[in-house]
Protein backbone atom coordinates (compact mmCIF):
# COMPACT_ATOMS: atom_id res chain seq x y z
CA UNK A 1 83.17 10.61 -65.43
CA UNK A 2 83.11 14.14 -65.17
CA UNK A 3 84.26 16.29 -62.20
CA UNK A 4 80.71 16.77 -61.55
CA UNK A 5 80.03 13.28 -60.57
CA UNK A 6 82.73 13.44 -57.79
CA UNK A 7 82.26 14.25 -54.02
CA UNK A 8 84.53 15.75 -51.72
CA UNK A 9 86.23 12.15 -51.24
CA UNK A 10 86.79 11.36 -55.04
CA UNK A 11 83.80 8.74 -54.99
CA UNK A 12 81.21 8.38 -57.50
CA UNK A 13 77.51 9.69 -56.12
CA UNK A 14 77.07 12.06 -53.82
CA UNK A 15 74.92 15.40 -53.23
CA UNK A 16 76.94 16.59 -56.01
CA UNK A 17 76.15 14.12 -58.72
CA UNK A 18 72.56 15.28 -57.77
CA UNK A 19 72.68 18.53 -57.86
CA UNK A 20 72.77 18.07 -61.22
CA UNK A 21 69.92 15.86 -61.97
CA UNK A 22 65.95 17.39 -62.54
CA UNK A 23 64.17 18.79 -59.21
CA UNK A 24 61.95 16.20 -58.66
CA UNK A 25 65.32 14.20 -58.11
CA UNK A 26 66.48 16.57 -55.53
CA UNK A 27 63.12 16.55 -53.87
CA UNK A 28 63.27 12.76 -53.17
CA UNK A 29 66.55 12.52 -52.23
CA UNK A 30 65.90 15.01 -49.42
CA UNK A 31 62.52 13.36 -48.32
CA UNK A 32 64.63 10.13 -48.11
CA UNK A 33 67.06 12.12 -46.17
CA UNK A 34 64.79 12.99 -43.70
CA UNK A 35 63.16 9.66 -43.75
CA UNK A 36 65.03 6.38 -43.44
CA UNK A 37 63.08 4.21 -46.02
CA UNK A 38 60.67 4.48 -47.91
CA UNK A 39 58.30 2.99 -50.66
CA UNK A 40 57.79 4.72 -53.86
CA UNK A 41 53.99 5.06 -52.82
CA UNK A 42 55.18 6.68 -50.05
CA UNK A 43 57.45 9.21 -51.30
CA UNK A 44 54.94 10.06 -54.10
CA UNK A 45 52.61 10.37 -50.72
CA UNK A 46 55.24 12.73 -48.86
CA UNK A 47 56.70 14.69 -51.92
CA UNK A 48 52.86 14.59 -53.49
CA UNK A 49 54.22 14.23 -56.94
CA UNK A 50 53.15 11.93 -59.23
CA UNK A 51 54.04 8.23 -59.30
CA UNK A 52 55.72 8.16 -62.44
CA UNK A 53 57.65 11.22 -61.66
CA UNK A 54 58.61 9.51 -58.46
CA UNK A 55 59.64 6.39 -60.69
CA UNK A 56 61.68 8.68 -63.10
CA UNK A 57 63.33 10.59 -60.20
CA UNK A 58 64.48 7.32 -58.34
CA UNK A 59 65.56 6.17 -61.86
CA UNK A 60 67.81 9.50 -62.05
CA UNK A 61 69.21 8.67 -58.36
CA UNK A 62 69.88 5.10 -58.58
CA UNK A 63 71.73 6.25 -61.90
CA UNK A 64 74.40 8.49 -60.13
CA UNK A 65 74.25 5.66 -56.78
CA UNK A 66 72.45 8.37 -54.54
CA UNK A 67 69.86 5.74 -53.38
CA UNK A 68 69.49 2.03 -52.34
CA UNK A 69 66.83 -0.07 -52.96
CA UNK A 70 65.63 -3.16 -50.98
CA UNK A 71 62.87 -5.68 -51.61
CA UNK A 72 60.06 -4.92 -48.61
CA UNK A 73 59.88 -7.86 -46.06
CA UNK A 74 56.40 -7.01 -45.30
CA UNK A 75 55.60 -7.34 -49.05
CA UNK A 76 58.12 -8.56 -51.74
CA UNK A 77 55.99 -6.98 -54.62
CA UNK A 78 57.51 -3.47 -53.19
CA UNK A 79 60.93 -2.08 -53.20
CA UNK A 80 62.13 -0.03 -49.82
CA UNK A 81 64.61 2.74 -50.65
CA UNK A 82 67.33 4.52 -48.55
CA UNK A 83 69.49 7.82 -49.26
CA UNK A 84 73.24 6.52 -50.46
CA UNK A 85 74.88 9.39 -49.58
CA UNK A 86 76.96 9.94 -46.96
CA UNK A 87 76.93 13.36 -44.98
């Protein structure tokens, strides 16, 4: 793990770990700090990016543990995600 991957407390993740990952990353991981959860239909709504890019970036985030990601109660055939990181 390099010393890029490292917060301020020593822990894996962080706004760090994305800072280094592609800007439509960075864009969803603020919309989901601004936001508390979120589908991916609805971040490709609020960042208007495309759906796969919103799938790639939420692949890049879940890589470095920036976001959480929750079945939907309201409909199990959707996942919910929440920003990880801790301000």
């Amino acid at each position: 793990m390099s010393a890029s991957e490292l917060d301020v407390e020593g822990d894996p993740g962080g706004w760090e770990a994305v800072a280094e990952l592609p800007p439509s990353a960075k864009l969803v991981a603020k919309v989901l700090e601004y936001n508390d959860r979120l589908t991916q239909s609805q971040l490709a709504e609020e960042t208007m990016l495309p759906p796969r890019t919103v799938r790639y970036a939420l692949t890049r985030l879940e890589e470095v543990d920036a976001v959480d990601s929750r079945f939907s109660f309201t409909d199990a055939r959707k996942r919910v995600y929440t920003l990880a990181i801790e301000e």
